[in-house]
C-alpha atoms as a PDB file:
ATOM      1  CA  UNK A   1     -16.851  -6.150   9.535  1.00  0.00           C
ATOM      2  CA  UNK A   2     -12.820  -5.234  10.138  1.00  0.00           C
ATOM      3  CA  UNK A   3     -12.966  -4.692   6.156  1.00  0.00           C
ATOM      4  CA  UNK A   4     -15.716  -2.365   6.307  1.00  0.00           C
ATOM      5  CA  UNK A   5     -15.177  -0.221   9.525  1.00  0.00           C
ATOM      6  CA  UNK A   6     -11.638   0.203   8.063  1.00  0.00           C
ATOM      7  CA  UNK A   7     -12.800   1.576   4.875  1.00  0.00           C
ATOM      8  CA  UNK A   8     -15.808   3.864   6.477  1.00  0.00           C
ATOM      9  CA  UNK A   9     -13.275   5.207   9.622  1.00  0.00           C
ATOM     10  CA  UNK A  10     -10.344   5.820   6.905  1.00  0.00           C
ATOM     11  CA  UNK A  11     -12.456   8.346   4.429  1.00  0.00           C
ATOM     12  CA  UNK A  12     -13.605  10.419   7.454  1.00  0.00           C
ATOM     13  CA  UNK A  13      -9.629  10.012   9.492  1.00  0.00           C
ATOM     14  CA  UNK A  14      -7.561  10.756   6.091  1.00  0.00           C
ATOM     15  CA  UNK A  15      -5.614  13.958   6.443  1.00  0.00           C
ATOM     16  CA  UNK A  16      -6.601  15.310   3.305  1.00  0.00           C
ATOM     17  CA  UNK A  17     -10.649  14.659   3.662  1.00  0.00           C
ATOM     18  CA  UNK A  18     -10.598  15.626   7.748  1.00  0.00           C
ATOM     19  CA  UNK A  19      -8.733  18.784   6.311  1.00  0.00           C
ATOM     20  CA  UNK A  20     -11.517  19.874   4.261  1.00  0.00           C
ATOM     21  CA  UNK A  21     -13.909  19.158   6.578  1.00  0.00           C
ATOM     22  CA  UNK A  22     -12.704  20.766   9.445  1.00  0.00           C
ATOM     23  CA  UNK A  23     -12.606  23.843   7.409  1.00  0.00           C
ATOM     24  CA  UNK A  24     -15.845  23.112   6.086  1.00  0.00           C
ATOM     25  CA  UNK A  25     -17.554  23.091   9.293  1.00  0.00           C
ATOM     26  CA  UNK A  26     -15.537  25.657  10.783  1.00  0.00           C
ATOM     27  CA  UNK A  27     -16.932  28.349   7.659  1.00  0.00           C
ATOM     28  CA  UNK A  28     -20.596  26.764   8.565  1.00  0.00           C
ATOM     29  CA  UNK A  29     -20.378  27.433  12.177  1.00  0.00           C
ATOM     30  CA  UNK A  30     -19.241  31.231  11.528  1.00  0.00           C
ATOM     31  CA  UNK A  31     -22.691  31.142   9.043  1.00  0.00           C
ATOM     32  CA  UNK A  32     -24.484  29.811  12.071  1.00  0.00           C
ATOM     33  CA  UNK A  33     -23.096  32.439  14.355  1.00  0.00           C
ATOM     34  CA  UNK A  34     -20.594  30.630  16.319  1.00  0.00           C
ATOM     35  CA  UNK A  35     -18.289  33.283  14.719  1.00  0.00           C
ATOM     36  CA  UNK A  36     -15.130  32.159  17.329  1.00  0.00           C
ATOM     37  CA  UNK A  37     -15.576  28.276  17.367  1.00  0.00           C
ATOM     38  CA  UNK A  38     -15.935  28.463  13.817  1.00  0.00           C
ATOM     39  CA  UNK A  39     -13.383  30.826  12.630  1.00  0.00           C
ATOM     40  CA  UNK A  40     -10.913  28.894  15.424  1.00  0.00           C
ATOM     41  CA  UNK A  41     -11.696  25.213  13.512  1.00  0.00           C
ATOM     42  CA  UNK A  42     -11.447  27.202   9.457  1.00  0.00           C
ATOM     43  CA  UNK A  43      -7.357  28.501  10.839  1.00  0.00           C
ATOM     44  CA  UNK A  44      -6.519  25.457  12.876  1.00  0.00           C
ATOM     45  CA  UNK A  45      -7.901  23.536   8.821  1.00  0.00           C
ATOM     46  CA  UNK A  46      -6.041  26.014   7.185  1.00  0.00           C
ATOM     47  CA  UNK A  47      -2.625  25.488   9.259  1.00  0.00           C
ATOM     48  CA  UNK A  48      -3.171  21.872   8.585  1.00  0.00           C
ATOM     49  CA  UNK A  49      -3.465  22.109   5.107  1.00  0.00           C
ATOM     50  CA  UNK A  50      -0.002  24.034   4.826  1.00  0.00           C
ATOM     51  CA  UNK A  51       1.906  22.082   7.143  1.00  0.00           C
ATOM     52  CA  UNK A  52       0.334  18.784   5.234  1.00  0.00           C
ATOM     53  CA  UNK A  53       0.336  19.937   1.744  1.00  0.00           C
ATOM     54  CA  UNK A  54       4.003  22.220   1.369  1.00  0.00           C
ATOM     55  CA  UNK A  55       5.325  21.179   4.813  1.00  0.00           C
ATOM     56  CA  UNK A  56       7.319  17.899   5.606  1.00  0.00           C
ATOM     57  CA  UNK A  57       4.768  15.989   7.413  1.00  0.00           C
ATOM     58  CA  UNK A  58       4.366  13.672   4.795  1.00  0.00           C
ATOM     59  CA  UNK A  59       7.856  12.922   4.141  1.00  0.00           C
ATOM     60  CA  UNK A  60       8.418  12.728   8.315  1.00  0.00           C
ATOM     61  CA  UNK A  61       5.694  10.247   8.340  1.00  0.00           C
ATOM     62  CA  UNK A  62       6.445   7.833   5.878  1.00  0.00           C
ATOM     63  CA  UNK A  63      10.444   7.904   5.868  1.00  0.00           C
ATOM     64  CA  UNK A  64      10.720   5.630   8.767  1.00  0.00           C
ATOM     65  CA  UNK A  65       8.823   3.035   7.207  1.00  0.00           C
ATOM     66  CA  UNK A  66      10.641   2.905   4.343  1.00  0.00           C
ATOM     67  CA  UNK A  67      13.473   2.160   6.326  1.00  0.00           C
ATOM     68  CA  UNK A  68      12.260  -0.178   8.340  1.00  0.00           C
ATOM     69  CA  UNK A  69      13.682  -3.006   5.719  1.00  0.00           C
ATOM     70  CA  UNK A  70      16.538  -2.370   3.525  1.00  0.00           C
ATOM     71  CA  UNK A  71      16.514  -4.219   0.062  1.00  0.00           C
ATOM     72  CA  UNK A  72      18.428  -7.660   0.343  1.00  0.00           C
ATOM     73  CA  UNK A  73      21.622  -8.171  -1.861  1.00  0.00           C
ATOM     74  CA  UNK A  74      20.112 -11.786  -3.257  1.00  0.00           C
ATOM     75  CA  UNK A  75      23.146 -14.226  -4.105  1.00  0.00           C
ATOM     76  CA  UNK A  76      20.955 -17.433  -5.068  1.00  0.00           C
ATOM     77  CA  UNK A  77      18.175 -17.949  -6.552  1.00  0.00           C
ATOM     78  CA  UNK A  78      14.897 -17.938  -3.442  1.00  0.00           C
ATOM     79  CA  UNK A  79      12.360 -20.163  -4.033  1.00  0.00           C
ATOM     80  CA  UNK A  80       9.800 -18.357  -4.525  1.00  0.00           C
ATOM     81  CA  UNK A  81       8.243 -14.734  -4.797  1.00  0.00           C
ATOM     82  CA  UNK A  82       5.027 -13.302  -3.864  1.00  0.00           C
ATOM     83  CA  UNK A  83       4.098  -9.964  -5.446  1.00  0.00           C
ATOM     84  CA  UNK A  84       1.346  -7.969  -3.542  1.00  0.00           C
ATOM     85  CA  UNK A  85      -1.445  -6.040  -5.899  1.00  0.00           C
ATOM     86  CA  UNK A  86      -2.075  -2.560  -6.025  1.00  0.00           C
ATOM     87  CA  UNK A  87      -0.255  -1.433  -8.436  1.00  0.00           C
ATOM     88  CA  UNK A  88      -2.811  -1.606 -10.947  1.00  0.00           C
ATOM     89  CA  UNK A  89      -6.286   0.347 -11.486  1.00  0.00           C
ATOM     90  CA  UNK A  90      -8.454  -2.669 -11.656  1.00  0.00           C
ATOM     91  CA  UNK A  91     -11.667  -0.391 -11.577  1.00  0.00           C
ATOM     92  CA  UNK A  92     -10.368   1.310 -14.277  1.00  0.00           C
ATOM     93  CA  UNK A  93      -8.823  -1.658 -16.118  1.00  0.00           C
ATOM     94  CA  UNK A  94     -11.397  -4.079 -15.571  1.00  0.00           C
ATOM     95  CA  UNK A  95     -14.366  -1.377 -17.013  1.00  0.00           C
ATOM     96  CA  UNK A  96     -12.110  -0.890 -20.426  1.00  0.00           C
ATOM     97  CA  UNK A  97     -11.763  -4.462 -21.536  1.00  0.00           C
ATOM     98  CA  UNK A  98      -9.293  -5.744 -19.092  1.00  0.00           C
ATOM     99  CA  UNK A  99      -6.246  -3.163 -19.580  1.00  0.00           C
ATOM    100  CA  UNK A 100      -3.255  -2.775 -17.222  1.00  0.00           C
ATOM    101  CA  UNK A 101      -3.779   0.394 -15.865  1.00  0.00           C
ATOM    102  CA  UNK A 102      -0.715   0.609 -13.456  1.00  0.00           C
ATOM    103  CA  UNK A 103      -0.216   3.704 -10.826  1.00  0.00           C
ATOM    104  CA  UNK A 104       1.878   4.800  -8.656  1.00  0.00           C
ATOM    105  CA  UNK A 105       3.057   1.849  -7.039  1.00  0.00           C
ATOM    106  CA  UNK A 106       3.797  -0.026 -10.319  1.00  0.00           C
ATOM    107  CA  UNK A 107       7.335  -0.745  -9.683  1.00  0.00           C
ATOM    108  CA  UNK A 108       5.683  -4.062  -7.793  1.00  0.00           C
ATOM    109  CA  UNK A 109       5.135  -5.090 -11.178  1.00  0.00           C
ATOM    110  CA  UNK A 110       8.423  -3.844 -13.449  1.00  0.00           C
ATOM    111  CA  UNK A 111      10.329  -5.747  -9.991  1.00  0.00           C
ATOM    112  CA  UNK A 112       8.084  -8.522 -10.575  1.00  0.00           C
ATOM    113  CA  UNK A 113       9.034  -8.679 -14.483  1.00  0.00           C
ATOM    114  CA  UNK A 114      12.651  -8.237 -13.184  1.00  0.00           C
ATOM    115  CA  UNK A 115      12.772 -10.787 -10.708  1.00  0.00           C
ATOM    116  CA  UNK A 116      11.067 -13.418 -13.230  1.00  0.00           C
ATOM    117  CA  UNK A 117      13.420 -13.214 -15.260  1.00  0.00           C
ATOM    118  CA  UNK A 118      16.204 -12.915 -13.092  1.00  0.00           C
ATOM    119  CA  UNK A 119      15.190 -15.651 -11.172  1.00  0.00           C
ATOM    120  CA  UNK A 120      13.395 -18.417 -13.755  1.00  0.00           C
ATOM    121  CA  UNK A 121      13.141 -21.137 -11.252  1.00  0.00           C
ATOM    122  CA  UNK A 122      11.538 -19.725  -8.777  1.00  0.00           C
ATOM    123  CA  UNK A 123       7.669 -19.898  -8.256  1.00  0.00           C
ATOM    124  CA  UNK A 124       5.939 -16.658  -8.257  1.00  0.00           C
ATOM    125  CA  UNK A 125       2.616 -15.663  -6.509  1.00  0.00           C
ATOM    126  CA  UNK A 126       1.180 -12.463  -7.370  1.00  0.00           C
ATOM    127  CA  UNK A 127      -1.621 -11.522  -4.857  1.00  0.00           C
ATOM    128  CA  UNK A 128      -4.460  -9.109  -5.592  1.00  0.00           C
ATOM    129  CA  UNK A 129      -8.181  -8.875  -5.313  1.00  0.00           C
ATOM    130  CA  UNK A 130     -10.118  -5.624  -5.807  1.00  0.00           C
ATOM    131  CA  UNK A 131      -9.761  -3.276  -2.489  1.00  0.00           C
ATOM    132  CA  UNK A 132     -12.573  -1.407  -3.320  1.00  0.00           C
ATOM    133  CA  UNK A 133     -15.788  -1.015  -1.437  1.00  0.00           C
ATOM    134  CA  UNK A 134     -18.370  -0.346  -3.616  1.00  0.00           C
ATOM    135  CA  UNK A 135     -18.686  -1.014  -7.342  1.00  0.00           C
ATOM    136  CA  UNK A 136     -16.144  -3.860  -7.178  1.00  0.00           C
ATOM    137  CA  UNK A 137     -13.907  -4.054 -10.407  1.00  0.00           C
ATOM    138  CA  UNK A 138     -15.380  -6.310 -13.039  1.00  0.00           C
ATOM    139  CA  UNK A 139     -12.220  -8.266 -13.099  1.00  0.00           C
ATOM    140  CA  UNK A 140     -10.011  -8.662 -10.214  1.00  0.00           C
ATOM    141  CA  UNK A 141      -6.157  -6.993 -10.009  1.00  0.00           C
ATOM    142  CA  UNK A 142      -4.510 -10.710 -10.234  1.00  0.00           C
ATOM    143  CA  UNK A 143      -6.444 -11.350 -13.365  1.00  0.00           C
ATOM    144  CA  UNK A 144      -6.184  -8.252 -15.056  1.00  0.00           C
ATOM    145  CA  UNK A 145      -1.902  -9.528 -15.005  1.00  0.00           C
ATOM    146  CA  UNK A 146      -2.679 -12.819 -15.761  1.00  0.00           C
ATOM    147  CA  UNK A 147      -4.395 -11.959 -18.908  1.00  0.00           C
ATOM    148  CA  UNK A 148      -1.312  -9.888 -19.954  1.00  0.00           C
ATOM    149  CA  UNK A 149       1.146 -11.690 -19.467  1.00  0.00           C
ATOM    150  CA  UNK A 150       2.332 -11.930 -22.570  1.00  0.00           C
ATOM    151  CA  UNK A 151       2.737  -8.100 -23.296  1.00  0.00           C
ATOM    152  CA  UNK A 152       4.916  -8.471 -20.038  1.00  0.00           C
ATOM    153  CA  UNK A 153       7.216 -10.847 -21.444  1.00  0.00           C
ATOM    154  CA  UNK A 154       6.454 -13.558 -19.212  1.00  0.00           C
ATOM    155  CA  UNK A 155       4.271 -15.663 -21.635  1.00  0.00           C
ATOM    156  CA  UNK A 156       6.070 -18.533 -21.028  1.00  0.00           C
ATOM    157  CA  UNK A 157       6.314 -18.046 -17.333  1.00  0.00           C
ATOM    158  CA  UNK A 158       4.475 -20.397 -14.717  1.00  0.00           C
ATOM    159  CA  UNK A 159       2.425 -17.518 -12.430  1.00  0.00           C
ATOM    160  CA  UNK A 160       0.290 -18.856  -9.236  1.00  0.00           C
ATOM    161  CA  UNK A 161      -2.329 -16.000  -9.224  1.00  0.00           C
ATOM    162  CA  UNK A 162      -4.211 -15.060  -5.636  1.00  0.00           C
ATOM    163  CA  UNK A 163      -7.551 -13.237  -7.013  1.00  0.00           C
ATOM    164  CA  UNK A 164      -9.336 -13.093  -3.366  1.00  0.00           C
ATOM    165  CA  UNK A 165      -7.688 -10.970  -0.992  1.00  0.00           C
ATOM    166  CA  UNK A 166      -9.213  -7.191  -0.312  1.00  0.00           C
ATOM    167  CA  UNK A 167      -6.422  -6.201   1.979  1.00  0.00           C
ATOM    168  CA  UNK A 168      -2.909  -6.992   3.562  1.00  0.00           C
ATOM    169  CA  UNK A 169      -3.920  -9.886   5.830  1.00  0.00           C
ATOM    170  CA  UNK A 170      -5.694 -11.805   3.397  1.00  0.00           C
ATOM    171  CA  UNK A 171      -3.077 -11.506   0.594  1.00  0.00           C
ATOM    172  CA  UNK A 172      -1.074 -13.347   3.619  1.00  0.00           C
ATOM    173  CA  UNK A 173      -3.616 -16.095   4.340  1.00  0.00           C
ATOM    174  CA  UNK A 174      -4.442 -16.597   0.606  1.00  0.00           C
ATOM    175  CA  UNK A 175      -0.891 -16.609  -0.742  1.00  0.00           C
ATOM    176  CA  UNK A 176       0.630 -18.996   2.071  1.00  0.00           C
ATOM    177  CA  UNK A 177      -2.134 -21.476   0.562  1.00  0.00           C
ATOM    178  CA  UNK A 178      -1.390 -21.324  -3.342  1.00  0.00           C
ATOM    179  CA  UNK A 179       1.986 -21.232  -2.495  1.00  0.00           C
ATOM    180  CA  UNK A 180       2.125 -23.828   0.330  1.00  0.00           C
ATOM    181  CA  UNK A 181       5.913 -22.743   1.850  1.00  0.00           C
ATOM    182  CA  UNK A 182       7.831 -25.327   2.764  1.00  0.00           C
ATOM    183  CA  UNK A 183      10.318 -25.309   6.134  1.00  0.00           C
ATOM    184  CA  UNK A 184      13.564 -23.648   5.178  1.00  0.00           C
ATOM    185  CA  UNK A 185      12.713 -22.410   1.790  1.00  0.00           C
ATOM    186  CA  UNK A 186      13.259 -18.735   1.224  1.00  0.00           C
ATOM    187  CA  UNK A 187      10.155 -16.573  -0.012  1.00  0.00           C
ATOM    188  CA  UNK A 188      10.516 -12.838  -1.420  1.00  0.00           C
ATOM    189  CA  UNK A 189       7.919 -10.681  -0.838  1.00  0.00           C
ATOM    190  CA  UNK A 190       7.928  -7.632  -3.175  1.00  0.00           C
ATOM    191  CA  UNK A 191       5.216  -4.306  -1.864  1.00  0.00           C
ATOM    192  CA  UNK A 192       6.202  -0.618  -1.217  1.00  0.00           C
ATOM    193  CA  UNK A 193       8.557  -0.157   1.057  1.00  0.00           C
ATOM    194  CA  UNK A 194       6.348   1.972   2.816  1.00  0.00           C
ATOM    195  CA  UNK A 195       3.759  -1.097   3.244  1.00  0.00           C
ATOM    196  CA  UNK A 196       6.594  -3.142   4.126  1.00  0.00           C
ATOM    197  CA  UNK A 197       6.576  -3.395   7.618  1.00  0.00           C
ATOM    198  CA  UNK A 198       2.621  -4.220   7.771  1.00  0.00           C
ATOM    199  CA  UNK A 199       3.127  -6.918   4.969  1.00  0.00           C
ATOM    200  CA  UNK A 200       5.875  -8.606   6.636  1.00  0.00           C
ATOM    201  CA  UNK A 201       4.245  -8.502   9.955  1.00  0.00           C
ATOM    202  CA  UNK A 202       0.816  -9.756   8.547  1.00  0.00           C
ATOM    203  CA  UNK A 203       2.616 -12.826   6.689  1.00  0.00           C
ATOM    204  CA  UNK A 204       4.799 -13.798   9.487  1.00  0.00           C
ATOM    205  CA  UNK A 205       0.965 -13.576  11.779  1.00  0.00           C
ATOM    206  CA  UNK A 206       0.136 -16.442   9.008  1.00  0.00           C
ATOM    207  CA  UNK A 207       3.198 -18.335   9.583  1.00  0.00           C
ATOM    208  CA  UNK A 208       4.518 -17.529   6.654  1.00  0.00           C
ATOM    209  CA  UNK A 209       8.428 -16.540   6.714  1.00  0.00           C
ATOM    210  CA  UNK A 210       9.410 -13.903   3.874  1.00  0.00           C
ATOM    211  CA  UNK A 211      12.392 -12.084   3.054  1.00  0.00           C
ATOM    212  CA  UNK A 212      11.553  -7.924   2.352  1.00  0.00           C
ATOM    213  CA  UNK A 213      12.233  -7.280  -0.811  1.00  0.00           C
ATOM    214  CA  UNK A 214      10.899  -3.467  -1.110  1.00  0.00           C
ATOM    215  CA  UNK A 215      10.444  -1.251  -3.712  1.00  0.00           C
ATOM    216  CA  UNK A 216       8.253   1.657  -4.879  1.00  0.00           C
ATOM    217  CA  UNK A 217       9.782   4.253  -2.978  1.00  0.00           C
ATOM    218  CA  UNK A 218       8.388   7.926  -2.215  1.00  0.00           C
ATOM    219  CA  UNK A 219      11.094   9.359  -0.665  1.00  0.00           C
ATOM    220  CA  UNK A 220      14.886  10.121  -1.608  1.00  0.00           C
ATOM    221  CA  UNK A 221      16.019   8.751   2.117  1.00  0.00           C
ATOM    222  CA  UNK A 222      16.804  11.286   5.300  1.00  0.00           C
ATOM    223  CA  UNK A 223      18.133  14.120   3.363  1.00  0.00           C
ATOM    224  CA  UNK A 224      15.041  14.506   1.175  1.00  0.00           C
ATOM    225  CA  UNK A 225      12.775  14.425   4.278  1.00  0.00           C
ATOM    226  CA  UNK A 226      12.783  18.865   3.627  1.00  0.00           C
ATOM    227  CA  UNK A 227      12.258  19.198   0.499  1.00  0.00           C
ATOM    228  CA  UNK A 228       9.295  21.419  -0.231  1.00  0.00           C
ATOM    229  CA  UNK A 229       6.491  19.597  -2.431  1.00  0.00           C
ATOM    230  CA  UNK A 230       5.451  21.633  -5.669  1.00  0.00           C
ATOM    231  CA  UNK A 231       1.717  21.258  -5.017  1.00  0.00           C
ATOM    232  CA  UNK A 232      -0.077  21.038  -2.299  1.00  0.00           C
ATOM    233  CA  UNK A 233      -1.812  17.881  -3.629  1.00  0.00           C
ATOM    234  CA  UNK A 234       1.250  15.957  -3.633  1.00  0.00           C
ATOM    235  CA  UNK A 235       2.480  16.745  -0.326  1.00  0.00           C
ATOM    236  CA  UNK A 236      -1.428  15.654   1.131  1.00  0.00           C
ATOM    237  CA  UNK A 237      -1.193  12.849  -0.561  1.00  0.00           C
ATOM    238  CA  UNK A 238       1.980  11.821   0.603  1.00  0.00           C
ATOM    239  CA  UNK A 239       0.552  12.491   4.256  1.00  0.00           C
ATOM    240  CA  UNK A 240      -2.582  10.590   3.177  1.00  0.00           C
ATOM    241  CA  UNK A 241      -0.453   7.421   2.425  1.00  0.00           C
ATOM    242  CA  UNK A 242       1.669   7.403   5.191  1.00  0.00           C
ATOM    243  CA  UNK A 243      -1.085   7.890   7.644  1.00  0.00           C
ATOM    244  CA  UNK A 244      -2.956   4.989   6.551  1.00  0.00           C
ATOM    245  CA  UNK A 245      -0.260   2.828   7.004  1.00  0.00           C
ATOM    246  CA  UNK A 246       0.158   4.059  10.767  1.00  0.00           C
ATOM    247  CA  UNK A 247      -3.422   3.844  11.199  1.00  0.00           C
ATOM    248  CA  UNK A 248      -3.337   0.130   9.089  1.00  0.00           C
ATOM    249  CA  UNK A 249      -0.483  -1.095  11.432  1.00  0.00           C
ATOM    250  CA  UNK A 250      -2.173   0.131  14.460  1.00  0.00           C
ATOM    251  CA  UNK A 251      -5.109  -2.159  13.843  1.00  0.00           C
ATOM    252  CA  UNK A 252      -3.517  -4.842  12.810  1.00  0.00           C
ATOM    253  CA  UNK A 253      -1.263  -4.815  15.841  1.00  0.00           C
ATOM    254  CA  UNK A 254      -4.646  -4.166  18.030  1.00  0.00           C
ATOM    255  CA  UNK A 255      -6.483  -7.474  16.159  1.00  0.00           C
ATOM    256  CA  UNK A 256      -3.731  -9.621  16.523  1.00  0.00           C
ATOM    257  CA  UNK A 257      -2.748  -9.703  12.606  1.00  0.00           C
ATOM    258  CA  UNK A 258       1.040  -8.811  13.740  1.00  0.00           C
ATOM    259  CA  UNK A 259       2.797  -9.226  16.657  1.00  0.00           C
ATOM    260  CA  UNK A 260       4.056  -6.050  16.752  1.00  0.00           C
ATOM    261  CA  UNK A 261       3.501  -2.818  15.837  1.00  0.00           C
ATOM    262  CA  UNK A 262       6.530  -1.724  13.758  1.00  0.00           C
ATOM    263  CA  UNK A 263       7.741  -5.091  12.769  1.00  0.00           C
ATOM    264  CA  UNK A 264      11.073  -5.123  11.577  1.00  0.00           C
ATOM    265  CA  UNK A 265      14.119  -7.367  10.211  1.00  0.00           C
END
């Protein structure tokens, strides 16, 4: 039910879709006659849209996430890593013959790649199940990798693959139980540093310790907070993302999934 009402509430809350339809409405209700509720509702959308889509609302939004954790400077070998999904298109992947479609957030898996290497001792988990919900990708995210590994250069390399989880808390539950943490070991646990705080506060909720290790970055750090987008898209979209994670660790702070509702270092 959490899984559902979360997906449902989040089309209709997104900046980018209550935009549209606040404008929307607003043109309807000047059709209908209510000429100065509606024309009040189209400006107030239209404002919005500027502030969202050129202004820095975006970038104000998701900058202090990404600060939340700074990247650690590793000196040994952890052992282990767990790699969250969504960095690759499974709809998309899964419908042409198993592909790796990655998108924006696939530095999860080039750090992943890095790491493995870097790191040949340690276990890896990588933790994705399809998010989507409706038409459900033929072949979940964490198989999609597993069935490529070999064009990633990790052939050879031992991979503990999570293939349940639809969102942040179950990638916590699922991966503490494939990778079954012992007391004192030290975990990575590689996501966007924007999704950061949420992950770490959902895997610590399942009792299981991690050290940040965040990449996929949107932002340039406090000085490129003002920088003016080129397209309106990408500045909504930017709002879009950032506003789900609010919204994402607002309810998991209200449910109990963290403890907190900015968790930090």
């Amino acid at each position: 039910m959490f899984y559902l009402l979360s997906k449902v509430a989040g089309f209709f809350l997104m900046p980018s879709n209550a935009i549209a339809i606040a404008i929307a409405l607003g043109l309807l209700l000047c059709f209908l006659g209510r000429r100065r509720a509606g024309l009040g509702l189209a400006l107030a959308g239209t404002a919005a849209l500027f502030a969202c889509g050129l202004g820095p609302v975006g970038n104000l939004l998701i900058l202090p996430l990404e600060e939340r954790f700074p990247q650690p400077q590793l000196a040994e070998s952890p052992d282990g890593i767990v790699v969250l999904g969504g960095a690759i298109t499974d709809v998309v992947g899964g419908l042409r013959g198993g592909t790796l479609e990655l998108n924006e957030a696939g530095d999860r898996i080039l750090a992943l790649i890095a790491l493995a290497h870097r790191f040949p001792e340690a276990k890896i988990v990588f933790s994705g199940g399809s998010g989507a919900l409706i038409d459900r990708a033929p072949v979940p995210e964490a198989d999609l990798l597993a069935a490529r590994k070999d064009e990633l250069g990790l052939g050879d390399r031992a991979i503990l693959i999570e293939n349940r989880s639809r969102n942040t808390a179950q990638n916590a539950l699922y991966s503490r139980a494939i990778a079954e943490p012992r007391p004192g070991e030290t975990w990575l646990l590689v996501t966007s540093a924007y999704h950061m705080p949420r992950a770490v506060g959902a895997f610590r909720a399942a009792g299981f310790p991690v050290v940040a290790y965040p990449v996929d970055y949107r932002t340039g750090g406090p000085s490129d907070v003002f920088r003016p987008f080129a397209r309106i898209g990408e500045g909504l979209q930017r709002t879009d993302i950032a506003f789900r994670e609010w919204v994402g660790l607002a309810a998991y702070r209200a449910t109990g999934r963290t403890d907190r509702l900015l968790p930090g270092p």
